[in-house]
C-alpha atoms as a PDB file:
ATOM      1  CA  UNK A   1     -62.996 119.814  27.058  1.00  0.00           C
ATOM      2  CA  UNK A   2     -61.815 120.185  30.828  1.00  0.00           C
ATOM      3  CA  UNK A   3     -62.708 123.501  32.273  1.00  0.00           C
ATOM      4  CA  UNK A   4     -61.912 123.810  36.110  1.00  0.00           C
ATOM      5  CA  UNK A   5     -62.572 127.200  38.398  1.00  0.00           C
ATOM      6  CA  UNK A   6     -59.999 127.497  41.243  1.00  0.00           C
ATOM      7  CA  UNK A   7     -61.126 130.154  43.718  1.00  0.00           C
ATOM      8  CA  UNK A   8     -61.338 131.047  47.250  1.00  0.00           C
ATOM      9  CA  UNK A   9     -63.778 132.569  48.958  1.00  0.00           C
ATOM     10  CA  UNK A  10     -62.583 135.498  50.648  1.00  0.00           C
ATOM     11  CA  UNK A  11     -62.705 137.182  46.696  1.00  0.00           C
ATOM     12  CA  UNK A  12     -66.197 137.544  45.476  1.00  0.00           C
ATOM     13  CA  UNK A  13     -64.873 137.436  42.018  1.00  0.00           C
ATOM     14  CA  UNK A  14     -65.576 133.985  41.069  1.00  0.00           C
ATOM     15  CA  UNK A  15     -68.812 133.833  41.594  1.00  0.00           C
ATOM     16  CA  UNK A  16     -69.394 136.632  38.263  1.00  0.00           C
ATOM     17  CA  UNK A  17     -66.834 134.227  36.078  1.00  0.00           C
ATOM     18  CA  UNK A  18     -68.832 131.427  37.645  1.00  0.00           C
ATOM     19  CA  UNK A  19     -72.090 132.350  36.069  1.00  0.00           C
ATOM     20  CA  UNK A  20     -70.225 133.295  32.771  1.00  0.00           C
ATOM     21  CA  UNK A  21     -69.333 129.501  32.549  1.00  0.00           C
ATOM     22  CA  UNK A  22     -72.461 128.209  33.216  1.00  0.00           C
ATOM     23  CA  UNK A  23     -74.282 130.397  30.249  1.00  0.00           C
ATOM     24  CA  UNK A  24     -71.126 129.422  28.074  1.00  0.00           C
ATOM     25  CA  UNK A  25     -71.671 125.510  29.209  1.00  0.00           C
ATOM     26  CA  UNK A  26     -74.942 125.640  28.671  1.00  0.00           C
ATOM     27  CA  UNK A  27     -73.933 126.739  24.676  1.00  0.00           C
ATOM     28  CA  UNK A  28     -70.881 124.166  24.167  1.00  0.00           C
ATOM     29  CA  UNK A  29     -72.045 121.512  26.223  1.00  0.00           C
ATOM     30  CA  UNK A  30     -69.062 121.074  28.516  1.00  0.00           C
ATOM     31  CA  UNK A  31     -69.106 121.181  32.428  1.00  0.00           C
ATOM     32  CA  UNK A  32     -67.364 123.446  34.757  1.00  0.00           C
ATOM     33  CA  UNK A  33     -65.465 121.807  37.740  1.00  0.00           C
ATOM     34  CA  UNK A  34     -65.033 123.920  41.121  1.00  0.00           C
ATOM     35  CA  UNK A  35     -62.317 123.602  43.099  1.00  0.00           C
ATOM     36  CA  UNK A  36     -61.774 125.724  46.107  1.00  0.00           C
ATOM     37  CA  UNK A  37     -57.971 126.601  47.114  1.00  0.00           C
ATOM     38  CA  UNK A  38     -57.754 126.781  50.811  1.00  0.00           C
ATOM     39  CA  UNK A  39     -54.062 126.536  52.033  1.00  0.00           C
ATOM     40  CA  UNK A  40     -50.617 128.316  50.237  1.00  0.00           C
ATOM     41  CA  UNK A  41     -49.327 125.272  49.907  1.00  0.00           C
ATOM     42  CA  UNK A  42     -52.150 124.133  47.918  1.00  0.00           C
ATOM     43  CA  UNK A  43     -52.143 127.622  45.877  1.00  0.00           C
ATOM     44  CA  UNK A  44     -48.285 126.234  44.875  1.00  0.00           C
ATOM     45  CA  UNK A  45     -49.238 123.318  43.685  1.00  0.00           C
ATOM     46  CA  UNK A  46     -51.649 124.086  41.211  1.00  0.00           C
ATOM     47  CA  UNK A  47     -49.380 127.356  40.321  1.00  0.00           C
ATOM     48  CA  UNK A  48     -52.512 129.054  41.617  1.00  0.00           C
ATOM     49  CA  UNK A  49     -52.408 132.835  40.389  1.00  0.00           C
ATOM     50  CA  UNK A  50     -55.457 133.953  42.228  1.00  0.00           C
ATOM     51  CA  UNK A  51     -59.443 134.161  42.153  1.00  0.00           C
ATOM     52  CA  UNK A  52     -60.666 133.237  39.876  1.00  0.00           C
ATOM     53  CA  UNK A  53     -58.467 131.289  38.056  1.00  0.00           C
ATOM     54  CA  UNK A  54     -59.916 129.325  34.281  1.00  0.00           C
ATOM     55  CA  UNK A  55     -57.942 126.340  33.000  1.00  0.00           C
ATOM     56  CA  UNK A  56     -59.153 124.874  30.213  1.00  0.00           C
ATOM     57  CA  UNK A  57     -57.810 120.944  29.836  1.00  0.00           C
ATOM     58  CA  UNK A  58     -55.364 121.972  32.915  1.00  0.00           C
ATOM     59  CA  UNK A  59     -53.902 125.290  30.962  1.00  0.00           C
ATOM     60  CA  UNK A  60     -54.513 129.113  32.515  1.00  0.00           C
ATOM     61  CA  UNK A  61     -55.255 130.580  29.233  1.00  0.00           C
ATOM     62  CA  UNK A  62     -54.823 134.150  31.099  1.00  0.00           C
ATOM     63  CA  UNK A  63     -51.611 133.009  33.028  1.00  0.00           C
ATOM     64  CA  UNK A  64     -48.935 135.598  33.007  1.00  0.00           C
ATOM     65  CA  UNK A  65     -46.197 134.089  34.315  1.00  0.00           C
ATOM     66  CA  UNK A  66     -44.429 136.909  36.528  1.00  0.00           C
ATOM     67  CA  UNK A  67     -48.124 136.931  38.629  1.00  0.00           C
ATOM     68  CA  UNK A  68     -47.461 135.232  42.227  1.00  0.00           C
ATOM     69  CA  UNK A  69     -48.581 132.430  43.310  1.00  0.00           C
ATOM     70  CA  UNK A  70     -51.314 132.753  46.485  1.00  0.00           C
ATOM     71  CA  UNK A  71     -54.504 133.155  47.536  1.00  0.00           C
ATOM     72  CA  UNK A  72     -55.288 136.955  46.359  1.00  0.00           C
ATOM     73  CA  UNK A  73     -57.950 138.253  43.974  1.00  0.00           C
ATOM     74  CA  UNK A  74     -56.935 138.138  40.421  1.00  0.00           C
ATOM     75  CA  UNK A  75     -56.459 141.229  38.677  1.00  0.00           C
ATOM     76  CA  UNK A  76     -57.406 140.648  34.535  1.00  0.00           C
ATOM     77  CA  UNK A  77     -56.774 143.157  31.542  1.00  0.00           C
ATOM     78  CA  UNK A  78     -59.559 143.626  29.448  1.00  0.00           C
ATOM     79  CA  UNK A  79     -60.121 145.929  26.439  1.00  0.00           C
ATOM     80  CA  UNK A  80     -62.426 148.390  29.598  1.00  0.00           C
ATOM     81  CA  UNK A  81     -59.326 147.987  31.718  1.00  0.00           C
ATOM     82  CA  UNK A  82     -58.356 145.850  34.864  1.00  0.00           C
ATOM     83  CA  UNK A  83     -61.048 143.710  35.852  1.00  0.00           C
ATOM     84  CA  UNK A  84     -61.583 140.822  38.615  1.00  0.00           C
ATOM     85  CA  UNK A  85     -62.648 138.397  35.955  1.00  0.00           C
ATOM     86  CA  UNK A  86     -62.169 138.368  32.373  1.00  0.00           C
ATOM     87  CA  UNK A  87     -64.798 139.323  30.093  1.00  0.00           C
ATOM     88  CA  UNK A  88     -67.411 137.021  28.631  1.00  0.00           C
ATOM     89  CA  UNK A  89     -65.692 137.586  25.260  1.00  0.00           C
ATOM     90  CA  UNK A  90     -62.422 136.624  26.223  1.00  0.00           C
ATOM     91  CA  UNK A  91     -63.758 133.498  28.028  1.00  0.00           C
ATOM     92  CA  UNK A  92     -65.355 132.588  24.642  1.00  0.00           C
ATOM     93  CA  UNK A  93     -62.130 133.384  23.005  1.00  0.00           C
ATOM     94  CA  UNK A  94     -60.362 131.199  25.223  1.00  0.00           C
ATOM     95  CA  UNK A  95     -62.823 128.259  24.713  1.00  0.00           C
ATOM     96  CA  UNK A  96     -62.784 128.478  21.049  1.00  0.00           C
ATOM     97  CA  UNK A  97     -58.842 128.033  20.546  1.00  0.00           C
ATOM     98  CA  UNK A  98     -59.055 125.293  22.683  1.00  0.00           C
ATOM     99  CA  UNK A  99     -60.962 123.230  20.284  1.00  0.00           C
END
C-alpha cells in the first residue's frame, strides 16, 4: 500500500494527520511518504485539494470533487463536525477498503 501526505506549511494541520499515520503505520506496516506542495501550479497537478491531503495508492479517499484546487487548509466532515484533518477512525476506514 502507497500512502502519500501532500501539505504545505503555512496550515498546521498536517502535522496532527501526520502523527495519525505514523501510529496507523506502525499497526499495518506500511510507510507514509511526505510531499510538500509549494507552487499553484504544482497544487494543479496533483489535483491538490488542500492540507492535508491522504492518497492511498495515488487515490484522495476524502476527495470531493467540487473542492478547489490550491494551497488552502482542508476543511473535513467528521461525525463531531468540520475538522482540519479527518479523524483517526476514518483514516482507518480509509486504509481498510483499500486492501
Amino acid at each position: 500500500m502507497d500512502v502519500t501526505l501532500l501539505y504545505f506549511d503555512d496550515c498546521p494541520n498536517w502535522r496532527e494527520i501526520d502523527r495519525i499515520l505514523d501510529d496507523l503505520a506502525a499497526d499495518r506496516r506500511f510507510q507514509v511518504t511526505r510531499q510538500k506542495v509549494t507552487t499553484y501550479e504544482e497544487a494543479e497537478r496533483l489535483q491538490f485539494r488542500g492540507s492535508p491531503t491522504v492518497l492511498i495508492d495515488g487515490v484522495d479517499p476524502f476527495a470531493d470533487p467540487d473542492s478547489p484546487v490550491g494551497l488552502a487548509c482542508r476543511a473535513y466532515w467528521t461525525p463531531a463536525g468540520p475538522r482540519g484533518s479527518p479523524t483517526d477512525a476514518m483514516l482507518k476506514q480509509a486504509l481498510d477498503a483499500s486492501g
